[in-house]
C-alpha atoms as a PDB file:
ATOM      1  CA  UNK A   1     215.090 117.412 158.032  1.00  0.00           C
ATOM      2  CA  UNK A   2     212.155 119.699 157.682  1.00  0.00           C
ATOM      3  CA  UNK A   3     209.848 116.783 157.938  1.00  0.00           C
ATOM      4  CA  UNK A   4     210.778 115.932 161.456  1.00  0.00           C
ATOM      5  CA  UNK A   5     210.539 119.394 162.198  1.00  0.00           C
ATOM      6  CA  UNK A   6     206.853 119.464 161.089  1.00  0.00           C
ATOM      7  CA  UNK A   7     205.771 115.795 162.375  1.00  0.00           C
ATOM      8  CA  UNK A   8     207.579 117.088 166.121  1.00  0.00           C
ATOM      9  CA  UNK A   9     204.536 118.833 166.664  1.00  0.00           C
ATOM     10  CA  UNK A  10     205.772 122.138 168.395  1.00  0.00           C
ATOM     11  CA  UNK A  11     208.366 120.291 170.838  1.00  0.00           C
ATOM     12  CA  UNK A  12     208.911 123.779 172.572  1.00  0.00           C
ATOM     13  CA  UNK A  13     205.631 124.266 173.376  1.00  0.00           C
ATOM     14  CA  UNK A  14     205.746 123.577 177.682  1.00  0.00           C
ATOM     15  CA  UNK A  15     204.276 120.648 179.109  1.00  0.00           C
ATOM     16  CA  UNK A  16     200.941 121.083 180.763  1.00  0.00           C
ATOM     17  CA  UNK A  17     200.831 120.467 184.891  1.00  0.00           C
ATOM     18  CA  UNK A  18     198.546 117.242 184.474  1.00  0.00           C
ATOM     19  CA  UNK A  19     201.134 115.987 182.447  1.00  0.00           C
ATOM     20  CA  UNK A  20     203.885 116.752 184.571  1.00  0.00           C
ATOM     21  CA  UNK A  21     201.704 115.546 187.634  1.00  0.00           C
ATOM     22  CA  UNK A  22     200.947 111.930 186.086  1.00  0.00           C
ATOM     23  CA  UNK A  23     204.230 111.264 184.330  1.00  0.00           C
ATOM     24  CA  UNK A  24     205.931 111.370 188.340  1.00  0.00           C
ATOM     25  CA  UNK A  25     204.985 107.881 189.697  1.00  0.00           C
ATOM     26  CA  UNK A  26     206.579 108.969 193.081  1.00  0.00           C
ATOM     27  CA  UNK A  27     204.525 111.780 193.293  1.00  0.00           C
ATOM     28  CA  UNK A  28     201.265 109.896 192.834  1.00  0.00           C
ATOM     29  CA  UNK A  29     202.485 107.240 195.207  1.00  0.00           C
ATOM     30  CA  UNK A  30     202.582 110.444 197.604  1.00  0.00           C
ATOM     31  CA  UNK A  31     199.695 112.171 196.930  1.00  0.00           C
ATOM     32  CA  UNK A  32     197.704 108.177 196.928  1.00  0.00           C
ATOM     33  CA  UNK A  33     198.874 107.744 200.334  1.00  0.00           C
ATOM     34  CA  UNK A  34     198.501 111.067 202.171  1.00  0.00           C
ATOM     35  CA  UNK A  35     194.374 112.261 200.988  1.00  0.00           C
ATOM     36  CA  UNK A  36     193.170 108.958 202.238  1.00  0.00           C
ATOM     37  CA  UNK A  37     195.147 109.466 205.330  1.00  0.00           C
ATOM     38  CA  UNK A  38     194.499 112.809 205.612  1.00  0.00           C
ATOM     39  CA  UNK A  39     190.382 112.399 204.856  1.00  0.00           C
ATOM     40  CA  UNK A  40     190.514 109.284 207.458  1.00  0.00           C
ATOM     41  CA  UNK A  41     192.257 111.115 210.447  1.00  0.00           C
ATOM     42  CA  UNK A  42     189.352 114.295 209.752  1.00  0.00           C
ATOM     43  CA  UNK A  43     187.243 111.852 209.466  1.00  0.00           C
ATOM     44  CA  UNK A  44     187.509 110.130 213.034  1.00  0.00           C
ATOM     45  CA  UNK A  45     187.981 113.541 214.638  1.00  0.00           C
ATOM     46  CA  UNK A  46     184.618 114.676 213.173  1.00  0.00           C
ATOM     47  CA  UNK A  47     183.116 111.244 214.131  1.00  0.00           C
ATOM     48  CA  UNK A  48     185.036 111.479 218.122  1.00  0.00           C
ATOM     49  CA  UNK A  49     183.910 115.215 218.508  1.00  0.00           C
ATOM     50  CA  UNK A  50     180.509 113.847 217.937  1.00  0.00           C
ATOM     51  CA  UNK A  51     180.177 111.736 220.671  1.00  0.00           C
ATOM     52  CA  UNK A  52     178.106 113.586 223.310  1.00  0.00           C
ATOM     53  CA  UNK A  53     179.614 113.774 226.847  1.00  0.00           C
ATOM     54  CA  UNK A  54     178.117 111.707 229.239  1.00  0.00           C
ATOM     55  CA  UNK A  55     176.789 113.073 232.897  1.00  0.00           C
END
């Protein structure tokens, strides 16, 4: 019994964030599909407010 104690190693220590963060598939699927979107859409509004106005 001891042994699987000692070969656990430290099950109540807490699970790191990254960890948590890539073991949620759902959460990845999120966070894949909203920064492009959200880069893309600043993008175009960077690119539109650079158009100069025309006379």
């Amino acid at each position: 019994m001891e042994e699987t104690q000692a070969n656990s190693g430290g099950a109540d220590e807490p699970i790191p964030f990254m960890q948590q963060l890539m073991d949620n598939p759902f959460l990845l699927l999120f966070i894949g599909v909203t920064m492009p979107t959200v880069f893309y859409i600043l993008w175009g509004i960077m690119e539109i407010t650079a158009i100069p106005i025309a006379n």
